[in-house]
C-alpha atoms as a PDB file:
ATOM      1  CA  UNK A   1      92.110  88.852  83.977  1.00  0.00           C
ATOM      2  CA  UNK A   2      92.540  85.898  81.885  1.00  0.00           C
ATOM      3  CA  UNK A   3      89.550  83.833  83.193  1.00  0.00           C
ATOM      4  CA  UNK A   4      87.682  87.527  82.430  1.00  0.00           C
ATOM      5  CA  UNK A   5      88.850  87.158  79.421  1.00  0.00           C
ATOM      6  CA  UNK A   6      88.165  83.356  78.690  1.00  0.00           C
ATOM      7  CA  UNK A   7      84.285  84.023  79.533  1.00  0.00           C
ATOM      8  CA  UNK A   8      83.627  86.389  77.097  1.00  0.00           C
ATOM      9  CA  UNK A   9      85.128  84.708  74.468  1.00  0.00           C
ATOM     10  CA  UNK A  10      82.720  81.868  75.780  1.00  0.00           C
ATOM     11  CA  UNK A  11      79.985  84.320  75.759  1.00  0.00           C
ATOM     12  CA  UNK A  12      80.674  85.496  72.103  1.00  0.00           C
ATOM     13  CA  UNK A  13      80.714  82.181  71.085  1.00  0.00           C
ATOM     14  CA  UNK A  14      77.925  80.601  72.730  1.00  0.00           C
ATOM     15  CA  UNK A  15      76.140  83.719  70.720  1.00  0.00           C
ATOM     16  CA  UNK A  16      77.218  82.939  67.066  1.00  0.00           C
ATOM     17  CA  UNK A  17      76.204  79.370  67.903  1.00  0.00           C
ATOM     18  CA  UNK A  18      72.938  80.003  68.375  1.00  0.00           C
ATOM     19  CA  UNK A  19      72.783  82.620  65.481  1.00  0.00           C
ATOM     20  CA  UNK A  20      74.207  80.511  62.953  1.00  0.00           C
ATOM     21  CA  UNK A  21      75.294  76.963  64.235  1.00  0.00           C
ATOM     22  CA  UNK A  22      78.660  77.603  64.069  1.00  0.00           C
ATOM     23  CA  UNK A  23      81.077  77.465  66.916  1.00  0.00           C
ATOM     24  CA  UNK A  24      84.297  79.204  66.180  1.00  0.00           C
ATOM     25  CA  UNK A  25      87.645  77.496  68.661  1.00  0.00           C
ATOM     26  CA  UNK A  26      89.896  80.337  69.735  1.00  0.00           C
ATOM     27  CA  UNK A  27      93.242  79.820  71.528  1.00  0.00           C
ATOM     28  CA  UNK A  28      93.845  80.983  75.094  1.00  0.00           C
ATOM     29  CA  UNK A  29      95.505  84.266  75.140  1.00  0.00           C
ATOM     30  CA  UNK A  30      93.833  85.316  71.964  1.00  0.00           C
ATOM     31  CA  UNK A  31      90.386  85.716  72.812  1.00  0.00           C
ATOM     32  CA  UNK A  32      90.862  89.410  72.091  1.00  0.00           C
ATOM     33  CA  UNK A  33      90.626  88.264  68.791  1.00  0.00           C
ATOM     34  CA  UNK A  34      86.917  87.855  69.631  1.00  0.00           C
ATOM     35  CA  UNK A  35      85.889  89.911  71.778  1.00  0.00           C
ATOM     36  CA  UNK A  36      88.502  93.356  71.398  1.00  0.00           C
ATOM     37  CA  UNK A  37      89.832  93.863  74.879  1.00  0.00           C
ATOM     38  CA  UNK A  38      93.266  93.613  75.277  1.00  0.00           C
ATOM     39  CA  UNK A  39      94.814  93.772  78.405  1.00  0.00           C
ATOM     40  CA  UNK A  40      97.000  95.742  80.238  1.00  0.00           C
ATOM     41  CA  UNK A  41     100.747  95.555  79.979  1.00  0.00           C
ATOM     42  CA  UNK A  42     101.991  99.177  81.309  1.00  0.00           C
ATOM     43  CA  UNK A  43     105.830  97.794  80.189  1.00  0.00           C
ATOM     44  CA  UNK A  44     104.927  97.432  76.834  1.00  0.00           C
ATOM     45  CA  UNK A  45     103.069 100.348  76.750  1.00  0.00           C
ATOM     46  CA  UNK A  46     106.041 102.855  78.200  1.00  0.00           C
ATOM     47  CA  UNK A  47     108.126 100.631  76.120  1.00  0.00           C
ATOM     48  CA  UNK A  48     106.614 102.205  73.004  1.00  0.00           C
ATOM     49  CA  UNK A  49     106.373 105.537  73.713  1.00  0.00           C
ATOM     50  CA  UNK A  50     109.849 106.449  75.618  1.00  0.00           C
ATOM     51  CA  UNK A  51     111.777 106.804  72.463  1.00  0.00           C
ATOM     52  CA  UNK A  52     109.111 108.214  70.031  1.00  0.00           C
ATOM     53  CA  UNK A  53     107.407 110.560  72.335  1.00  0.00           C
ATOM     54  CA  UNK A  54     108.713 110.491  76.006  1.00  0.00           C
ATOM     55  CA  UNK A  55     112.060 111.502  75.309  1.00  0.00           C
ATOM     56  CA  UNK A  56     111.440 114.030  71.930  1.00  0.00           C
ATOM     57  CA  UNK A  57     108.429 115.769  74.409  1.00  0.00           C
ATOM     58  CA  UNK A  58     111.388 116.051  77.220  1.00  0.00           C
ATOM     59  CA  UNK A  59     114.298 117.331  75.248  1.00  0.00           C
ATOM     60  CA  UNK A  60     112.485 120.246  73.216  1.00  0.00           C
ATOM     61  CA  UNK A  61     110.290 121.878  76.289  1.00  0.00           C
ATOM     62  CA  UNK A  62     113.009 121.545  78.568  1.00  0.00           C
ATOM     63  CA  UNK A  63     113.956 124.939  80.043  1.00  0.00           C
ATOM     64  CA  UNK A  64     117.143 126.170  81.575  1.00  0.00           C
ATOM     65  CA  UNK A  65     117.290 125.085  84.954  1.00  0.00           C
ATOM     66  CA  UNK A  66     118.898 128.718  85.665  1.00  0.00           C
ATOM     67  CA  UNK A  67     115.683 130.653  84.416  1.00  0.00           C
ATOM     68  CA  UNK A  68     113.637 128.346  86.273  1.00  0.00           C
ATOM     69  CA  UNK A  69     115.357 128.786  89.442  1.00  0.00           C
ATOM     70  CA  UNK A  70     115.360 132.612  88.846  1.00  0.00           C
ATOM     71  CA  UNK A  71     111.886 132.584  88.260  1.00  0.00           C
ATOM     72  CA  UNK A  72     110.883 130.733  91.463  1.00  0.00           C
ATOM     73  CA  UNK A  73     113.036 133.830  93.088  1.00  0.00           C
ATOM     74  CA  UNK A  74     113.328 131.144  96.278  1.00  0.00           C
ATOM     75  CA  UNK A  75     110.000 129.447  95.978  1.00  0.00           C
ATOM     76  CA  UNK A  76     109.370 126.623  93.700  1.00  0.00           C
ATOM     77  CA  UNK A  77     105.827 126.075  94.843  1.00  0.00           C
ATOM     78  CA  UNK A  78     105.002 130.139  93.303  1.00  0.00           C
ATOM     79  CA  UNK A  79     105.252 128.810  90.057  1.00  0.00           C
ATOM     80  CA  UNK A  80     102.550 127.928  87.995  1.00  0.00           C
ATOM     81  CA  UNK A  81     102.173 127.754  84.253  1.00  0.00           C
ATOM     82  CA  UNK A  82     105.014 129.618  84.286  1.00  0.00           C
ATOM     83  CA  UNK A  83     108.526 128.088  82.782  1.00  0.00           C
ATOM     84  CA  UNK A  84     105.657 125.849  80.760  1.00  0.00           C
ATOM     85  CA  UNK A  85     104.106 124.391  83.930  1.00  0.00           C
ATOM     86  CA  UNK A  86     101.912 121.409  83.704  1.00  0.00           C
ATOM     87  CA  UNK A  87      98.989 120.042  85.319  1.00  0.00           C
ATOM     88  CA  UNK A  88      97.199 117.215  85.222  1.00  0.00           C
ATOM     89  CA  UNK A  89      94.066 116.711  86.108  1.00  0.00           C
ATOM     90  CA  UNK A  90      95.029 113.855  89.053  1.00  0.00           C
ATOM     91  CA  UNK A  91      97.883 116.300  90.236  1.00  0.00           C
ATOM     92  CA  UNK A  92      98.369 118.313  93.009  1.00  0.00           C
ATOM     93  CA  UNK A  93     101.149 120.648  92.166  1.00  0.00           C
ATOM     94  CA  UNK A  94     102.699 121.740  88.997  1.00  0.00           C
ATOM     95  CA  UNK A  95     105.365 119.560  86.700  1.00  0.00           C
ATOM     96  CA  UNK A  96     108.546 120.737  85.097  1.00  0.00           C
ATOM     97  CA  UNK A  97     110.534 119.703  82.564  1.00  0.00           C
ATOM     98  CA  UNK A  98     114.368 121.288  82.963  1.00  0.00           C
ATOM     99  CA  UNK A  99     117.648 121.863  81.469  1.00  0.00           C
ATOM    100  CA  UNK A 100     120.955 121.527  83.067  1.00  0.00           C
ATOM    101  CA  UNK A 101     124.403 121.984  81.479  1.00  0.00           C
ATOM    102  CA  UNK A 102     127.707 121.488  83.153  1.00  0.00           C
ATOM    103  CA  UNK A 103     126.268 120.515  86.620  1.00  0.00           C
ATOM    104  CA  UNK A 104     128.530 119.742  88.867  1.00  0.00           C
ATOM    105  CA  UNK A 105     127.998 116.786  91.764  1.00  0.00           C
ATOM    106  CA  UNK A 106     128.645 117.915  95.503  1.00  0.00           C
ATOM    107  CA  UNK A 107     127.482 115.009  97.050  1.00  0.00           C
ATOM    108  CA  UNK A 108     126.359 111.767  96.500  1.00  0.00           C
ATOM    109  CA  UNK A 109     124.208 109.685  98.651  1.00  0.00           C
ATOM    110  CA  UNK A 110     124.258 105.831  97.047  1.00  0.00           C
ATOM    111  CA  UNK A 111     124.085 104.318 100.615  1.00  0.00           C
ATOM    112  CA  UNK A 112     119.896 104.794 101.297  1.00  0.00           C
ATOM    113  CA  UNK A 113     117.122 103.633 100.078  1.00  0.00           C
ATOM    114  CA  UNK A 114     116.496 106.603  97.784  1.00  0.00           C
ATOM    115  CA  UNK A 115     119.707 107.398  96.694  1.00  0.00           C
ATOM    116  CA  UNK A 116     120.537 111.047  95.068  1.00  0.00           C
ATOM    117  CA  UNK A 117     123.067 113.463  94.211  1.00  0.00           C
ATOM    118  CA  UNK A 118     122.728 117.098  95.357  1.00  0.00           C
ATOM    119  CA  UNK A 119     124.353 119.457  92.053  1.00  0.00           C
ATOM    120  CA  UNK A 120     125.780 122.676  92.001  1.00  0.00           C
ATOM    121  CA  UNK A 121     124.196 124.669  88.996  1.00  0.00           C
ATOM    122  CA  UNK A 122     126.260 127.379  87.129  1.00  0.00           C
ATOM    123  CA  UNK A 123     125.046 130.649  87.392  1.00  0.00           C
ATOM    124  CA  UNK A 124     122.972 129.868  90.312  1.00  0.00           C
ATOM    125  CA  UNK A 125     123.615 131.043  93.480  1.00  0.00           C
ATOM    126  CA  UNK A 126     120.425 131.389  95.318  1.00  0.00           C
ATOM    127  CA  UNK A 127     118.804 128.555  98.646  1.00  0.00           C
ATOM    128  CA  UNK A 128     117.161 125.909  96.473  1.00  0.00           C
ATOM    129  CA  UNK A 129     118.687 123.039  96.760  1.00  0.00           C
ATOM    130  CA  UNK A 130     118.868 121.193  93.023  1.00  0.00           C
ATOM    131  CA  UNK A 131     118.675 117.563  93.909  1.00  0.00           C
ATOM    132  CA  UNK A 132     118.585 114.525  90.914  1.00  0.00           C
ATOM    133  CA  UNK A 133     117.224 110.894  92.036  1.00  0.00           C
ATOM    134  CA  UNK A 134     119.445 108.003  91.145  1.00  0.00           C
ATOM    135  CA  UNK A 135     117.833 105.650  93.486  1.00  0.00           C
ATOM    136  CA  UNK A 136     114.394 104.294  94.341  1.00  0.00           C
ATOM    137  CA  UNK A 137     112.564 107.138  92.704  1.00  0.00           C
ATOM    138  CA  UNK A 138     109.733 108.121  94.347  1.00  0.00           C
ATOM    139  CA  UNK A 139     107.809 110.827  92.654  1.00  0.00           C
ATOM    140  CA  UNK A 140     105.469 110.610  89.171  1.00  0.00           C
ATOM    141  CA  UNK A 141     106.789 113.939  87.737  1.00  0.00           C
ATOM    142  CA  UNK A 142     107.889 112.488  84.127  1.00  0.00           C
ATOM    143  CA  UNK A 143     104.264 111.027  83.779  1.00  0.00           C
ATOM    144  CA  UNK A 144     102.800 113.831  84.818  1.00  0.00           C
ATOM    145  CA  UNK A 145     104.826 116.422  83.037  1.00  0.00           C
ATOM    146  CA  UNK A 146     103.920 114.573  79.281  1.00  0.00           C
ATOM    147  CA  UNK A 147     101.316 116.424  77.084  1.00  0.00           C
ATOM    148  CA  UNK A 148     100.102 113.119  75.898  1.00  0.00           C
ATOM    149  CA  UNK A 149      99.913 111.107  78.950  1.00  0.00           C
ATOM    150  CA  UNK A 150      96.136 111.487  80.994  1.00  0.00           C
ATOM    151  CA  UNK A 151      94.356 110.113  83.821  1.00  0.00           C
ATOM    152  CA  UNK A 152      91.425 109.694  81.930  1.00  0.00           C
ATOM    153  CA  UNK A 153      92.696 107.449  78.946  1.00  0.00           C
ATOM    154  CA  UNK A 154      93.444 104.258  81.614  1.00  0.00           C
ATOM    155  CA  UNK A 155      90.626 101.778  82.873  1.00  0.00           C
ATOM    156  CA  UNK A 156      91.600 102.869  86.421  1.00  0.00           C
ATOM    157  CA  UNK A 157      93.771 104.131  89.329  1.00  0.00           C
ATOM    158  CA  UNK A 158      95.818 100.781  89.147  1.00  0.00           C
ATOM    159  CA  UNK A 159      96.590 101.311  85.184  1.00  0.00           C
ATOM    160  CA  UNK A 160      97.749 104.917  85.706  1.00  0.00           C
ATOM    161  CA  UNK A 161      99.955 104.105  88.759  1.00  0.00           C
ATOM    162  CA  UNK A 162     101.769 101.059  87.013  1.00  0.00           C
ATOM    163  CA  UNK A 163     102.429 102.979  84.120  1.00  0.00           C
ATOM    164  CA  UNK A 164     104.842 105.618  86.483  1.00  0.00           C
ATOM    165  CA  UNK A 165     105.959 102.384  87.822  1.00  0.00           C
ATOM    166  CA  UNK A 166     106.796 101.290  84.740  1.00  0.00           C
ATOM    167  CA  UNK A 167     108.787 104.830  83.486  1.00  0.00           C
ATOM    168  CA  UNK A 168     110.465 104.743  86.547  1.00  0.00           C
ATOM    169  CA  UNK A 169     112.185 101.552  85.892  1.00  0.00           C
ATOM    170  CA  UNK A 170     112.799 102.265  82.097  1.00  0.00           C
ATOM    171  CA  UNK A 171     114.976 105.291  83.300  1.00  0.00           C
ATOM    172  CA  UNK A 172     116.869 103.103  86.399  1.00  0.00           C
ATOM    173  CA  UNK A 173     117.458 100.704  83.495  1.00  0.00           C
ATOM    174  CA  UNK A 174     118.228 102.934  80.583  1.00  0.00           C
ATOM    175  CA  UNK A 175     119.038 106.548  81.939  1.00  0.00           C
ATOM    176  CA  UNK A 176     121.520 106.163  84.993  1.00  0.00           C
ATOM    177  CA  UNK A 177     122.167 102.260  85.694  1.00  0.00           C
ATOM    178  CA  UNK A 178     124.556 103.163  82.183  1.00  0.00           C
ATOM    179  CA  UNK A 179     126.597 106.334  84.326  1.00  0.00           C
ATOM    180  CA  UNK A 180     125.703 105.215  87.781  1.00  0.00           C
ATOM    181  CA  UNK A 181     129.565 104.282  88.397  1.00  0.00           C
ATOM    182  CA  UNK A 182     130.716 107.402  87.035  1.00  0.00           C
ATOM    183  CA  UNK A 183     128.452 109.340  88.794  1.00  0.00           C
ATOM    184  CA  UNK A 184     130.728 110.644  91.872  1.00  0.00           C
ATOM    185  CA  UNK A 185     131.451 114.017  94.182  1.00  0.00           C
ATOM    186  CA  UNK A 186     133.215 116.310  91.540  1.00  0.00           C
ATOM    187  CA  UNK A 187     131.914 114.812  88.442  1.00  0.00           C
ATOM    188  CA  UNK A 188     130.582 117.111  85.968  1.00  0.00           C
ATOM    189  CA  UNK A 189     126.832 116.229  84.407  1.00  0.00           C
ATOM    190  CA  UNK A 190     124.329 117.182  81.739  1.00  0.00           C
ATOM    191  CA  UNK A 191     120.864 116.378  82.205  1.00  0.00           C
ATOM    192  CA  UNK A 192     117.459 116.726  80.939  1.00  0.00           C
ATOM    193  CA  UNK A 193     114.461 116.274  83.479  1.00  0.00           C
ATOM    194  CA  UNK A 194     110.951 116.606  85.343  1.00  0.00           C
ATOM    195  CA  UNK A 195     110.844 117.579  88.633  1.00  0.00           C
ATOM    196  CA  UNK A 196     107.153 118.222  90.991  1.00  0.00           C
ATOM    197  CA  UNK A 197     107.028 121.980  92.326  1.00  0.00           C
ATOM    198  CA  UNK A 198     105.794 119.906  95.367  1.00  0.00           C
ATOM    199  CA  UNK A 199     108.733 122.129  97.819  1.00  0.00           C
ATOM    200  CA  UNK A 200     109.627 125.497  98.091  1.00  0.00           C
ATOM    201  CA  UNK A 201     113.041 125.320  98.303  1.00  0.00           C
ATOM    202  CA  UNK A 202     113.972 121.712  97.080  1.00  0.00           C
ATOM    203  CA  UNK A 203     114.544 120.820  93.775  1.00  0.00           C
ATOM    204  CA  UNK A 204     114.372 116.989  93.011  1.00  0.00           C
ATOM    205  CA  UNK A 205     114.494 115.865  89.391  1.00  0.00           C
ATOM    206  CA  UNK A 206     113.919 112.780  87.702  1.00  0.00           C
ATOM    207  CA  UNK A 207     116.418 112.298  84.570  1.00  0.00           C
ATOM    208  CA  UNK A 208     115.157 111.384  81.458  1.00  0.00           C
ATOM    209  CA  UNK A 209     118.639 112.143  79.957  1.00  0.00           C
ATOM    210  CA  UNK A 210     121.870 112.206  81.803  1.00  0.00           C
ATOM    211  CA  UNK A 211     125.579 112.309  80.608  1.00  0.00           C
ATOM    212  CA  UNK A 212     128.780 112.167  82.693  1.00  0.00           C
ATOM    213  CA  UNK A 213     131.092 115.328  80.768  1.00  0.00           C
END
């Protein structure tokens, strides 16, 4: 990337010589200065955006996690653009952003490699199991739930994985590494996340926001 960059600077350069004589010296690591390409840091970029967007986006289309469940009467993978399902135009199933108040933890799992806790949802008492990740998360459902976020604004396939790569550690970091220790069988929980219709009857959610009651 950086010799990439280096020879267009020198190509730039090697142009305004022979336009005008003059040879302008840039630095290395500033040759964007020159020729306008910046590259691409997917932690800086989530960086600016989780607060100001990511977040905001997540807190005021979440929907009860009760309606939703009602809606999918026992299938999650029915849904569709219902309970404000999203799309995108690199995903397979649908994306969900949800609600959940006074969840309470039945089990935890913080022994394997993805570790979760399986909740009990008030007011719910149908088969899905509800599910939220608080291990090595392996799904892009906060990426591909966000309005503003879209396969076709990166360079490439690389760029749009690293930036779920990159939003996945933001919320290990800054979402449940803070409650992790407090998150136990019997605990009581709010949370606000995405989860992938990707299951009938499984529910697995990705926190955005989570709080130990």
């Amino acid at each position: 990337m950086i010799k990439r960059f280096v020879c267009a600077a020198m190509t730039v350069m090697m142009a305004a010589t022979m336009l005008t004589g003059c040879v302008t010296v840039v630095k290395i690591g500033e040759e964007s200065s020159l020729t306008g390409e910046v590259e691409f840091n997917s932690g800086d970029s989530v960086e600016s955006i989780w607060d100001s967007a990511v977040i905001p986006e997540c807190e005021e289309k979440a929907i009860d996690i009760v309606e939703v469940l009602d809606t999918a009467a026992g299938d999650l993978t029915s849904l569709s653009e219902e309970c404000d399902g999203v799309k995108t135009g690199s995903a397979t199933y649908y994306n969900y952003c949800v609600r959940a108040t006074s969840a309470t933890i039945t089990a935890v799992d913080k022994d394997s490699f993805y570790g979760t806790m399986t909740l009990s949802i008030d007011g719910y008492d149908g088969d899905i199991e509800v599910i939220c990740q608080i291990g090595q998360y392996k799904n892009s459902s906060v990426r591909d739930d966000m309005s503003f976020i879209d396969f076709g604004d990166f360079t490439n396939q690389t760029e749009w994985g690293e930036i779920n790569t990159s939003m996945l550690a933001k919320i290990d970091e800054t979402v449940v590494q803070p409650v992790y220790d407090e998150l136990v069988e019997g605990a009581v929980i709010d949370l606000v996340g995405c989860f992938t219709a990707d299951s009938a009857t499984s529910m697995v959610i990705t926190p955005v926001v989570l709080s130990v009651q």
